[in-house]
N, C-alpha and C. Protein backbone atom coordinates (compact mmCIF):
# COMPACT_ATOMS: atom_id res chain seq x y z
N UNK A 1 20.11 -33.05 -4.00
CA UNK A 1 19.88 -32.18 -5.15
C UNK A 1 21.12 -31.32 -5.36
N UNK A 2 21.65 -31.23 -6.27
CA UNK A 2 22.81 -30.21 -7.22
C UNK A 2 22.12 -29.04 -6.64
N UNK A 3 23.77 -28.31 -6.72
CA UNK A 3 23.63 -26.62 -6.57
C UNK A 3 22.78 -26.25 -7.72
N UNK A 4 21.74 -26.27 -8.07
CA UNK A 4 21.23 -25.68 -8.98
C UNK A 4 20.14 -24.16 -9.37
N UNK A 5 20.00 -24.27 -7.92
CA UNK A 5 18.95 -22.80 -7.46
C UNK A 5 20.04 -21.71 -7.46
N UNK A 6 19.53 -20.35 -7.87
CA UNK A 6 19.88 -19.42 -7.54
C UNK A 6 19.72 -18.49 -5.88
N UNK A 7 20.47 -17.86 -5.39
CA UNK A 7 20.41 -16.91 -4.69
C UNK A 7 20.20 -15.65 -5.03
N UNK A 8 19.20 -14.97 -4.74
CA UNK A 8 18.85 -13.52 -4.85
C UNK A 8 18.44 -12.79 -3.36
N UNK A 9 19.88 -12.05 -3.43
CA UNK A 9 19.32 -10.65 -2.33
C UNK A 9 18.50 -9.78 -2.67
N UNK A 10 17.98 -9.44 -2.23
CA UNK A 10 16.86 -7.88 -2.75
C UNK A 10 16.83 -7.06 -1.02
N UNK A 11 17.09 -5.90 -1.93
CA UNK A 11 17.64 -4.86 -1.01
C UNK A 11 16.31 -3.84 -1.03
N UNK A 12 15.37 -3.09 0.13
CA UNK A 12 14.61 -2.44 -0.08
C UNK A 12 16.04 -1.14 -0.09
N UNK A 13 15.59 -0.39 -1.19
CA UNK A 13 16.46 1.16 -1.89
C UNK A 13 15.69 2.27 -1.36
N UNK A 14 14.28 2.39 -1.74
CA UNK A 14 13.54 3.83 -1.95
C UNK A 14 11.99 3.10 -1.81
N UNK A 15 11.04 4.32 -1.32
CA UNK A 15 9.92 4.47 -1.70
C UNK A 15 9.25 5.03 -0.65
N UNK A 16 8.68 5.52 -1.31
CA UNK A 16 7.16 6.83 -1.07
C UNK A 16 8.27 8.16 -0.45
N UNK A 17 9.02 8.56 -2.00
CA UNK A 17 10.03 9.38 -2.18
C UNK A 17 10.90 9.15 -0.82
N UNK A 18 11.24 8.76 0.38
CA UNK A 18 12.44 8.45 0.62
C UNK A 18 13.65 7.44 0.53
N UNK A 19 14.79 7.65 1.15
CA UNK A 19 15.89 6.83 0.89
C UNK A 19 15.73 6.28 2.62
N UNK A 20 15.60 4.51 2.19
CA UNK A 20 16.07 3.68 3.37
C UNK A 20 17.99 3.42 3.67
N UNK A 21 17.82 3.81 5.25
CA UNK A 21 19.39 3.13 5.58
C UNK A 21 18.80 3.19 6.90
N UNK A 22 19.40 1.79 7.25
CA UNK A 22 20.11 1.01 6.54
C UNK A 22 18.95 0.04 6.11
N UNK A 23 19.23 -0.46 4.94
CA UNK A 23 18.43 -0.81 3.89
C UNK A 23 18.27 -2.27 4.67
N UNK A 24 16.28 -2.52 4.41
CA UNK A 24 16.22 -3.70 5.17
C UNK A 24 16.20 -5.08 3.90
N UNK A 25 16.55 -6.13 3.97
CA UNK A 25 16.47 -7.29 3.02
C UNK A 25 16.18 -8.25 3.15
N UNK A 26 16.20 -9.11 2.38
CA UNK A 26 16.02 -10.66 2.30
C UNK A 26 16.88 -11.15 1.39
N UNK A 27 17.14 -12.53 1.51
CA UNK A 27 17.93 -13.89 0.30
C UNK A 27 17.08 -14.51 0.43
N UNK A 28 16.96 -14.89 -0.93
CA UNK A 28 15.38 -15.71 -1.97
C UNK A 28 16.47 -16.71 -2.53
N UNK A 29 16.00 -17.84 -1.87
CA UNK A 29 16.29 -19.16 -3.00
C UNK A 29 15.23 -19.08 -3.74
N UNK A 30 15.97 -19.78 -5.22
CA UNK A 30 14.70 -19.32 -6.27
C UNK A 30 15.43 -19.76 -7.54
N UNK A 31 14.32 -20.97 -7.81
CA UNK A 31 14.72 -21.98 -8.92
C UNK A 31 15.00 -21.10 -10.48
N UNK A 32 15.70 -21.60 -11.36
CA UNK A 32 16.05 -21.05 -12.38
C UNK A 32 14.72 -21.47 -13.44
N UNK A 33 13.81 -22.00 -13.15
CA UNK A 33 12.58 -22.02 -13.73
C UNK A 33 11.46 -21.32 -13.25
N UNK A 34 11.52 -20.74 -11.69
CA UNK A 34 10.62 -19.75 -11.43
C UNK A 34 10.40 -18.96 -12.44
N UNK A 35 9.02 -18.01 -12.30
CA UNK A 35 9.54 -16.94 -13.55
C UNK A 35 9.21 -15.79 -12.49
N UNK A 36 9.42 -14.68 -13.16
CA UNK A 36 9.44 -13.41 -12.59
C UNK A 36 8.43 -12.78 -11.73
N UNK A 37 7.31 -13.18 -12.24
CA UNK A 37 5.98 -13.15 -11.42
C UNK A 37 6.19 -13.81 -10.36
N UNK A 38 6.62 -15.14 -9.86
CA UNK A 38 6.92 -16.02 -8.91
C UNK A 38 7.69 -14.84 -8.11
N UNK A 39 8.65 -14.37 -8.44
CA UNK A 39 9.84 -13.71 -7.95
C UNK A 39 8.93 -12.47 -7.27
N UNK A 40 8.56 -11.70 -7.90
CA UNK A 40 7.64 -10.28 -7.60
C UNK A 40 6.42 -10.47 -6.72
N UNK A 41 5.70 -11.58 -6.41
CA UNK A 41 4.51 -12.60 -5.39
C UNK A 41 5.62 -12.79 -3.84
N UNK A 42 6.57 -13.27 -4.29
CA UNK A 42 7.75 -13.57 -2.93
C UNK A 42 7.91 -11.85 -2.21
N UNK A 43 8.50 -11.47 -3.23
CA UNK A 43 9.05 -10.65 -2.96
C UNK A 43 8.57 -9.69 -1.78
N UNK A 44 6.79 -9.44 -2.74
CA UNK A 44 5.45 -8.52 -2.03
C UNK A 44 5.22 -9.34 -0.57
N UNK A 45 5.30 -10.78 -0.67
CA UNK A 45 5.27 -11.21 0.66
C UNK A 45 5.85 -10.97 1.48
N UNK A 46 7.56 -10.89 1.04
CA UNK A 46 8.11 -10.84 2.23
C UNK A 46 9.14 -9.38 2.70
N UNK A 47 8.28 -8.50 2.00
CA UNK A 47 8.14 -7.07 2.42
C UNK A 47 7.09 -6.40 2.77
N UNK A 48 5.88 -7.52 3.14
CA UNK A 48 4.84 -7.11 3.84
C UNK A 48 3.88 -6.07 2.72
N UNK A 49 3.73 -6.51 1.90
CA UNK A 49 2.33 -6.04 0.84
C UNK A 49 1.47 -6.47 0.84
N UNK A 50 0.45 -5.96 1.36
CA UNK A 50 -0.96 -7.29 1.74
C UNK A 50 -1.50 -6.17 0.72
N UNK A 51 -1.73 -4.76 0.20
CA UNK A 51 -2.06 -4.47 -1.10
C UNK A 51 -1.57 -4.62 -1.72
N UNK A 52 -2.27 -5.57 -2.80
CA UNK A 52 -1.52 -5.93 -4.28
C UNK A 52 -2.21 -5.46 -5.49
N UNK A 53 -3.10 -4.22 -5.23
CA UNK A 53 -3.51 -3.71 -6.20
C UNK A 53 -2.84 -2.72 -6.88
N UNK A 54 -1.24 -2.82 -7.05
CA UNK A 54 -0.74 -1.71 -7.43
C UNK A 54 0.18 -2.59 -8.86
N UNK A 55 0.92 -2.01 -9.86
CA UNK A 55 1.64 -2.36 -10.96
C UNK A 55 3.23 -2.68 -10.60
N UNK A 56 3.97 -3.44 -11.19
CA UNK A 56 5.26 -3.61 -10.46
C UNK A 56 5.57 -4.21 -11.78
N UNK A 57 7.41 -3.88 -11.84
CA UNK A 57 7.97 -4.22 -12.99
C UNK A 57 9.31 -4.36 -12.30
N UNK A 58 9.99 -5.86 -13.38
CA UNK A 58 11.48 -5.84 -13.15
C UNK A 58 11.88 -4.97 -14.37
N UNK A 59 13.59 -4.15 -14.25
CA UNK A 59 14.31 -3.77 -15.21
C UNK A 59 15.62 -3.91 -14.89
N UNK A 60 16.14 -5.05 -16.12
CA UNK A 60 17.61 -6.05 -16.36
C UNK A 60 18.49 -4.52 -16.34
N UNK A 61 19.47 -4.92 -16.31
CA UNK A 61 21.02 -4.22 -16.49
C UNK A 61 20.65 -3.63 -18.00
N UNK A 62 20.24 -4.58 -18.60
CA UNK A 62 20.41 -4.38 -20.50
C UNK A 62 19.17 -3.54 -20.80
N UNK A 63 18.48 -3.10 -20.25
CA UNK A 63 17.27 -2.11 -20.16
C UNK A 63 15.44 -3.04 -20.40
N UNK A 64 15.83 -3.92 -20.52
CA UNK A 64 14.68 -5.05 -20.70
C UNK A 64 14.12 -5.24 -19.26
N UNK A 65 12.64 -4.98 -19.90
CA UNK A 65 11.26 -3.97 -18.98
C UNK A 65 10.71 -5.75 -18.65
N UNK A 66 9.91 -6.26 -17.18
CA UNK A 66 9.20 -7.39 -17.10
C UNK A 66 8.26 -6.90 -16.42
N UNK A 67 7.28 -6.99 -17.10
CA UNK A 67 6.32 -6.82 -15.90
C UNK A 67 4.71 -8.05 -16.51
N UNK A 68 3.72 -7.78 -15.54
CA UNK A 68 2.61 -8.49 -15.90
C UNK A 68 1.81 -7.61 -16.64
N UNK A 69 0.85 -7.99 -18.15
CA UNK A 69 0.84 -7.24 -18.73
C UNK A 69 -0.85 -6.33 -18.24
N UNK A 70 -0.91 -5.17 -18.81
CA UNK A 70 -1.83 -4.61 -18.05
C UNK A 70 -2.76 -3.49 -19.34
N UNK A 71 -3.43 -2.77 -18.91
CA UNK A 71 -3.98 -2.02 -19.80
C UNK A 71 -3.11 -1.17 -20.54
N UNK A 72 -2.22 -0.20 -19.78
CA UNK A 72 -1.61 1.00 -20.68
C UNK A 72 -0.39 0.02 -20.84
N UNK A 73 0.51 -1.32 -20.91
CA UNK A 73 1.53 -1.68 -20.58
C UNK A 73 2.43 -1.15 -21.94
N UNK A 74 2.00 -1.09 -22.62
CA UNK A 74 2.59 -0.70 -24.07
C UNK A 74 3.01 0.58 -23.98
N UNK A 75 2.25 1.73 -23.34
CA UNK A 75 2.52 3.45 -23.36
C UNK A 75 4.05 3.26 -22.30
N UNK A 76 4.26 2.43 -21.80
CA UNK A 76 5.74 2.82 -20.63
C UNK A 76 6.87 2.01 -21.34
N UNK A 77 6.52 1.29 -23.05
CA UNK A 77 7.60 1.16 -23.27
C UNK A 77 7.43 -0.88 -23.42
N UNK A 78 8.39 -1.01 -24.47
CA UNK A 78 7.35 -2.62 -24.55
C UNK A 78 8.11 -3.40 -23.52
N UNK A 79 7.65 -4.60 -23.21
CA UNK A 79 8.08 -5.37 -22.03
C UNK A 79 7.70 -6.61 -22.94
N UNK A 80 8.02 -7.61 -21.39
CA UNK A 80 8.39 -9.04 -21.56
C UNK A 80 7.09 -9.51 -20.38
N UNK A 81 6.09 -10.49 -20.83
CA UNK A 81 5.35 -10.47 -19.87
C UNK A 81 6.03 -11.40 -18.53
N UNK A 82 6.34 -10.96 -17.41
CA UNK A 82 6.70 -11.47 -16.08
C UNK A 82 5.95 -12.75 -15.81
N UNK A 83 5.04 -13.21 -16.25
CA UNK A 83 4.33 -14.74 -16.03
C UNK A 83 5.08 -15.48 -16.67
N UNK A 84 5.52 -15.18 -17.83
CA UNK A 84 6.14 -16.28 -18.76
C UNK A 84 7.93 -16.46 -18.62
N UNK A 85 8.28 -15.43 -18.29
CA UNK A 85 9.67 -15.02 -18.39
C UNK A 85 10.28 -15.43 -16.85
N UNK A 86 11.57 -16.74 -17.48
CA UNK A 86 11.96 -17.48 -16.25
C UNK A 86 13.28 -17.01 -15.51
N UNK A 87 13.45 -17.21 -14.64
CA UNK A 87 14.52 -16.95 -14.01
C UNK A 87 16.12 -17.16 -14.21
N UNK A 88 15.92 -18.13 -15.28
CA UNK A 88 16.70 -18.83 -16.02
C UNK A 88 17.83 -17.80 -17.20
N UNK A 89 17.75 -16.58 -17.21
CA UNK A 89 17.59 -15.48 -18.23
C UNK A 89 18.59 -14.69 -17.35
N UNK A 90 18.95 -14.80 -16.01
CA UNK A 90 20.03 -13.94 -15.04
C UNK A 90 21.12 -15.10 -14.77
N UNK A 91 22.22 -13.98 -15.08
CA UNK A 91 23.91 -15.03 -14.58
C UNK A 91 23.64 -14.60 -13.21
N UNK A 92 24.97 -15.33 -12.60
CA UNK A 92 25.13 -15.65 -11.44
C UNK A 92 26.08 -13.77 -11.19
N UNK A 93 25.84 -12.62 -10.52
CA UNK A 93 26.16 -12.05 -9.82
C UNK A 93 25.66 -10.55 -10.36
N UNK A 94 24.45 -11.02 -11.40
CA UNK A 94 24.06 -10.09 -11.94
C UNK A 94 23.15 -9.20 -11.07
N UNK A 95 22.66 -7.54 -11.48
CA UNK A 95 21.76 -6.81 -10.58
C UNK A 95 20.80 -6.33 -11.45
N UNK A 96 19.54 -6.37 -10.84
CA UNK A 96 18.21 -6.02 -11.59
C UNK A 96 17.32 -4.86 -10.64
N UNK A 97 16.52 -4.61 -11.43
CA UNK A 97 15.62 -3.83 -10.15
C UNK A 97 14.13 -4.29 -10.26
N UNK A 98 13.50 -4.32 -8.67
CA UNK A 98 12.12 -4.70 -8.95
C UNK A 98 11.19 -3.61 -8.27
N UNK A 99 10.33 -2.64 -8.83
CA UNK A 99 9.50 -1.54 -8.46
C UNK A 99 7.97 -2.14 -8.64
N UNK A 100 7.97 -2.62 -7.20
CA UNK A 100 6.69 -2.27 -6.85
C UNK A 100 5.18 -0.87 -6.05
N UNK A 101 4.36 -0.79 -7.32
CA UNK A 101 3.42 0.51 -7.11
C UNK A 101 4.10 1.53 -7.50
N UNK A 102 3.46 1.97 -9.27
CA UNK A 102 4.46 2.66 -9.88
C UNK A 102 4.16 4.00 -8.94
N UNK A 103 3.27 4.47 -7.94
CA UNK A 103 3.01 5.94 -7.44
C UNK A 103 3.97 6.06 -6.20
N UNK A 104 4.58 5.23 -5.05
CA UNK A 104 5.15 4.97 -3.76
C UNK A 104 6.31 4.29 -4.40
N UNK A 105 6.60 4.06 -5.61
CA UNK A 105 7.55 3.51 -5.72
C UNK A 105 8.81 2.81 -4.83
N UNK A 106 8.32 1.64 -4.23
CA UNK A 106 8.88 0.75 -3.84
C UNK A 106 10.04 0.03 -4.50
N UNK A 107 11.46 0.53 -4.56
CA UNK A 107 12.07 0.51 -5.45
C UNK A 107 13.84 -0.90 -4.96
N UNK A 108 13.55 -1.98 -5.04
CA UNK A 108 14.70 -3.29 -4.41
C UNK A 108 15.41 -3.46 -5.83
N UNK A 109 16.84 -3.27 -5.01
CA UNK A 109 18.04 -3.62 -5.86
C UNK A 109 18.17 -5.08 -5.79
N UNK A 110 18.04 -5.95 -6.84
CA UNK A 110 18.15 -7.30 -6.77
C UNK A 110 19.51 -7.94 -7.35
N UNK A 111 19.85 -8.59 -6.38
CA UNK A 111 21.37 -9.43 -6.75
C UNK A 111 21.44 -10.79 -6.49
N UNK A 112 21.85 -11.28 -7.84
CA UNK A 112 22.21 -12.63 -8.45
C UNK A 112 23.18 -12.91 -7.30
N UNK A 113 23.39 -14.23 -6.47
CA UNK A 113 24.77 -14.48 -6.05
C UNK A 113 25.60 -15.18 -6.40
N UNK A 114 26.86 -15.25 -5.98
CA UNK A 114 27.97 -15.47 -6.89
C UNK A 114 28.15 -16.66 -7.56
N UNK A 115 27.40 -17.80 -6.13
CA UNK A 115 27.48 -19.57 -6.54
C UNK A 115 25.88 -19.83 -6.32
N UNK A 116 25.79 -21.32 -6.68
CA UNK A 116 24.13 -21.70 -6.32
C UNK A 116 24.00 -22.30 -5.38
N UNK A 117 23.30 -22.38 -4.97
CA UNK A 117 22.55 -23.11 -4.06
C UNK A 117 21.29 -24.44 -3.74
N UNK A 118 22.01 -25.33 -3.17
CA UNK A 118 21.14 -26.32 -2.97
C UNK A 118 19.57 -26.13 -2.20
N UNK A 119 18.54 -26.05 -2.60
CA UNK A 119 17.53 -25.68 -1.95
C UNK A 119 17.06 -26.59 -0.47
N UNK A 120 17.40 -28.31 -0.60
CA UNK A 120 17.31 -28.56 0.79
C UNK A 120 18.29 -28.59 1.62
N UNK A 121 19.60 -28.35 1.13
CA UNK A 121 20.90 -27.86 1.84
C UNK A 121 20.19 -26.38 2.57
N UNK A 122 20.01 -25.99 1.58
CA UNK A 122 19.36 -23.70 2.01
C UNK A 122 17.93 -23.51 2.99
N UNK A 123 17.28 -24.27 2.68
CA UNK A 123 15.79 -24.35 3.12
C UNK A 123 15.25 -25.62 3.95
N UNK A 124 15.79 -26.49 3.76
CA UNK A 124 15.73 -27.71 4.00
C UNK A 124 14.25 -28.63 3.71
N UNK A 125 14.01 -27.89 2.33
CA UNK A 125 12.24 -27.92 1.75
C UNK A 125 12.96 -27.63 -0.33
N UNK A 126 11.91 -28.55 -0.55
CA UNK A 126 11.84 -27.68 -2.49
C UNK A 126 10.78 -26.93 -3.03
N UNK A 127 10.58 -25.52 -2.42
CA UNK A 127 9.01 -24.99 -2.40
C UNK A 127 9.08 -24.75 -3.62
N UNK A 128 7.39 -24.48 -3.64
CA UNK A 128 6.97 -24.08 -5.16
C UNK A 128 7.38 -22.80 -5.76
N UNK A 129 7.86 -22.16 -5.28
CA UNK A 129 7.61 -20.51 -5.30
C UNK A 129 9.02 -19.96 -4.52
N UNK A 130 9.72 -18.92 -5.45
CA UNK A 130 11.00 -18.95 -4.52
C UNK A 130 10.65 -18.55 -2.96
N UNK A 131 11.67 -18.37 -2.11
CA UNK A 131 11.30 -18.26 -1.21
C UNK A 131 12.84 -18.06 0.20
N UNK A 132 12.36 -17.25 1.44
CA UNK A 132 13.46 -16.10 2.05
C UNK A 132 13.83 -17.44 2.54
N UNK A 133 15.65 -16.80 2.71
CA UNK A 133 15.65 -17.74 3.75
C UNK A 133 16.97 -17.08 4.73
N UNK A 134 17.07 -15.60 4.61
CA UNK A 134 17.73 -14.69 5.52
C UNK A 134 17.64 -13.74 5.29
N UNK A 135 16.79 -12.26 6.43
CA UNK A 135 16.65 -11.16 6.24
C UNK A 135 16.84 -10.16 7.25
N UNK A 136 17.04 -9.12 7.21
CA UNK A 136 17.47 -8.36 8.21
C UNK A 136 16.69 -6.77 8.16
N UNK A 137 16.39 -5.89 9.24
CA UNK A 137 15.83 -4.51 8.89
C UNK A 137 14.43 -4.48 9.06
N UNK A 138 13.80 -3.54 9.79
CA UNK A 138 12.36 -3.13 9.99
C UNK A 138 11.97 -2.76 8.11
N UNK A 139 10.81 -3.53 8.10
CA UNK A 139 9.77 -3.33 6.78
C UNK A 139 9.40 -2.23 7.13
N UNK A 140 8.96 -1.27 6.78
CA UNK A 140 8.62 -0.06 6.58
C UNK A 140 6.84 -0.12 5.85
N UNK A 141 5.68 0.44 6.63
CA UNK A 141 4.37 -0.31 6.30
C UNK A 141 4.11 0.24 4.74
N UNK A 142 3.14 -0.20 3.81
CA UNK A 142 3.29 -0.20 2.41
C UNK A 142 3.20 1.50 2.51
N UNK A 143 1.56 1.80 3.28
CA UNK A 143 1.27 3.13 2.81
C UNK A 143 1.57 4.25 4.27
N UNK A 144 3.03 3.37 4.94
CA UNK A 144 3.24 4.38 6.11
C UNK A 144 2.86 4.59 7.14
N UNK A 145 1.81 3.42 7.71
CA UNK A 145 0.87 3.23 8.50
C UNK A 145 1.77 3.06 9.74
N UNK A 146 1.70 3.35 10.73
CA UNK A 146 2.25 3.10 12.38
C UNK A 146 1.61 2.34 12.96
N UNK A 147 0.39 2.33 13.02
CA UNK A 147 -0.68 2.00 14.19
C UNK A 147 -1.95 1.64 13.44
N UNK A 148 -2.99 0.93 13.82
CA UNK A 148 -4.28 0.34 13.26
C UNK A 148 -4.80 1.87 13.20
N UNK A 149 -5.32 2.13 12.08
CA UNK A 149 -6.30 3.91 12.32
C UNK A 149 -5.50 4.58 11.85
N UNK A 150 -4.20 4.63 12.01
CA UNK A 150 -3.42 5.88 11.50
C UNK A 150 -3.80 6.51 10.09
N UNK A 151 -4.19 7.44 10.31
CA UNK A 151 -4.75 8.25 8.78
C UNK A 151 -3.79 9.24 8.60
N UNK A 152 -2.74 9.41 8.98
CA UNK A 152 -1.93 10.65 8.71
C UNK A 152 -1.60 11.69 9.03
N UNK A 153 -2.45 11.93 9.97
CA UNK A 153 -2.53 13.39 10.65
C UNK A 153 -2.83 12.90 12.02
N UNK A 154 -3.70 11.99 12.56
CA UNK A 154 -3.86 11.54 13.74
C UNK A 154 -2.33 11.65 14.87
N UNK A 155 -2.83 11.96 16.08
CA UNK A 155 -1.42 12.24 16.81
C UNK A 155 -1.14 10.56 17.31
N UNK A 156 0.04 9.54 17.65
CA UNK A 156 0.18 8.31 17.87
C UNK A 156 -0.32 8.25 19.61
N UNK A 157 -1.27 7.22 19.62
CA UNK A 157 -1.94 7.16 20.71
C UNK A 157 -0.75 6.76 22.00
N UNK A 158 -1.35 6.77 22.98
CA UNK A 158 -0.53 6.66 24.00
C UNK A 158 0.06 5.14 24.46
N UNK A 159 1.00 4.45 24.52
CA UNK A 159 1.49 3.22 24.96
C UNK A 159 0.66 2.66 26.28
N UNK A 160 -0.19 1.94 26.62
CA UNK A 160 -1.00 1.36 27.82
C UNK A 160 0.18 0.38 27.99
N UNK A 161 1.16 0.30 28.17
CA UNK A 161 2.08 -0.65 28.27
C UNK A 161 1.88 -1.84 28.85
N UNK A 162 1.05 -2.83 28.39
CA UNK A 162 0.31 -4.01 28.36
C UNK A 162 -0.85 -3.96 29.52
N UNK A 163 -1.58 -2.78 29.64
CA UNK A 163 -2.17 -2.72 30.63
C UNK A 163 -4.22 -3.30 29.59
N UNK A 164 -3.43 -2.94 28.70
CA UNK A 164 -4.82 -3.34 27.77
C UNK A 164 -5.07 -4.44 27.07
N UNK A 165 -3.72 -5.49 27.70
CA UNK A 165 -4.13 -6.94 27.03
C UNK A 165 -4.90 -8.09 28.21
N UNK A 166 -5.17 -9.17 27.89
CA UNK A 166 -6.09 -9.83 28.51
C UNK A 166 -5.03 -10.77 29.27
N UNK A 167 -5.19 -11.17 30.22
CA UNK A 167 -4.20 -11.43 31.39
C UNK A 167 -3.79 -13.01 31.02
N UNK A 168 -3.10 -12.89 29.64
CA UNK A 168 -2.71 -14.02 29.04
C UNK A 168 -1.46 -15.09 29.26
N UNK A 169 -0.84 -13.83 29.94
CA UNK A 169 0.72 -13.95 30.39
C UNK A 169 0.36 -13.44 31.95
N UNK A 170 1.55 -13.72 32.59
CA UNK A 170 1.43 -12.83 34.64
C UNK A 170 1.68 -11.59 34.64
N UNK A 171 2.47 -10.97 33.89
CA UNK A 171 2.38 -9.44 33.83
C UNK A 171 1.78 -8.69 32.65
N UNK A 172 0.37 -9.40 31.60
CA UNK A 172 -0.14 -8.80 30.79
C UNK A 172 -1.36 -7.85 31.44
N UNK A 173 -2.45 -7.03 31.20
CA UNK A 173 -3.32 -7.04 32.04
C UNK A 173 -3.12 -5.67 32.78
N UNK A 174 -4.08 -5.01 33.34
CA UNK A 174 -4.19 -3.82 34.51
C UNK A 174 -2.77 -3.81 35.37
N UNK A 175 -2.24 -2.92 35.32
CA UNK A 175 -1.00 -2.77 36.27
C UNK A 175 -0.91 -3.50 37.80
N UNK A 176 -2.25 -2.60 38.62
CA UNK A 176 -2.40 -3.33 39.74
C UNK A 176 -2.42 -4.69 39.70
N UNK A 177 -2.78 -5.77 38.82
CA UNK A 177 -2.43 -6.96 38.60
C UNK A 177 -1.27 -7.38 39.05
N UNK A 178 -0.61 -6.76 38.01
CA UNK A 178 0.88 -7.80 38.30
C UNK A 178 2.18 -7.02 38.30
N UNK A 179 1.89 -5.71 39.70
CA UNK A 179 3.07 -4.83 39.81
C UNK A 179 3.70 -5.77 40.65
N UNK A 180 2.80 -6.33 41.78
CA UNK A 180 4.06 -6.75 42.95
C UNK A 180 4.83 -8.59 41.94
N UNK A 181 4.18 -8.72 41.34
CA UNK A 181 4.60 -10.28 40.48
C UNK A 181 6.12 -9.99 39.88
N UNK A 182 6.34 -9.08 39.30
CA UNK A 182 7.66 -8.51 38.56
C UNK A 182 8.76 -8.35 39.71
N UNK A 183 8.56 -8.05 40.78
CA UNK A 183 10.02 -7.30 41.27
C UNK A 183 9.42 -6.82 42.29
């Protein structure tokens, strides 16, 4: 298959008012017929959004709004609906932005790269749906979460340092287990 896929970095920038550094990312192969919705589904995946009940919009260099269309979508200004609108529409080294959950604003600088890319050269697959295929940086949890329970105020429970897993491995399990096994 021809270089014909695009490369897109997307850089996590901002959200739930702070600034990430060093900024964690991914590179998305991602066909020039995907459309934007495809792009914004990847994206939520592979920055760990398992809530997807929130609104998210791309905005081009040229001020052109994409998003999926919604109840108030008209009051923020008219757009391009993101289902229909293909990937096909960005040059090669161009930057966009994609904000997902207009309240936590989850805010990735997205960059076109310079040449294309062969998808089974890149992936060694032709998926349906673009898709990572190099990333770097701790995800940061959607709503800030540390720990299963964490509500916000809770103090972070204490580390049982594998003394509370099931003796799956030789040193998982009750300490007395497997102090003398280690060393």
């Amino acid at each position: 298959m021809a270089r014909t896929w695009l490369s897109i970095r997307i850089d996590l920038v901002e959200g739930h008012g702070e600034h990430l550094w060093p900024r964690p990312g991914r590179i998305f192969a991602a066909a020039r017929s995907h459309t934007f919705a495809q792009l914004a589904r990847a994206t939520d995946d592979a920055f760990a959004r398992w809530d997807r009940a929130h609104l998210h919009e791309f905005r081009l260099a040229d001020g052109t709004r994409l998003t999926a269309p919604h109840v108030d979508w008209e009051d923020l200004g008219p757009a391009i609906d993101d289902r229909q609108a293909r990937l096909s529409r960005l040059g090669l080294g161009e930057r966009f932005v994609y904000v997902f959950d207009f309240g936590d604003d989850w805010t990735h600088l997205c960059t076109v790269g310079p040449t294309r890319v062969d998808p089974l050269e890149t992936l060694g697959i032709v998926p349906d749906e673009p898709l990572p295929y190099f990333g770097w940086g701790d995800i940061p949890d959607q709503y800030r979460r540390r720990w299963d329970g964490d509500d916000g105020e809770s103090r972070q429970p204490e580390d049982p340092e594998l003394a509370d897993l099931p003796p799956l491995r030789p040193w998982w399990g009750p300490r007395d287990r497997w102090r003398g096994q280690l060393g």
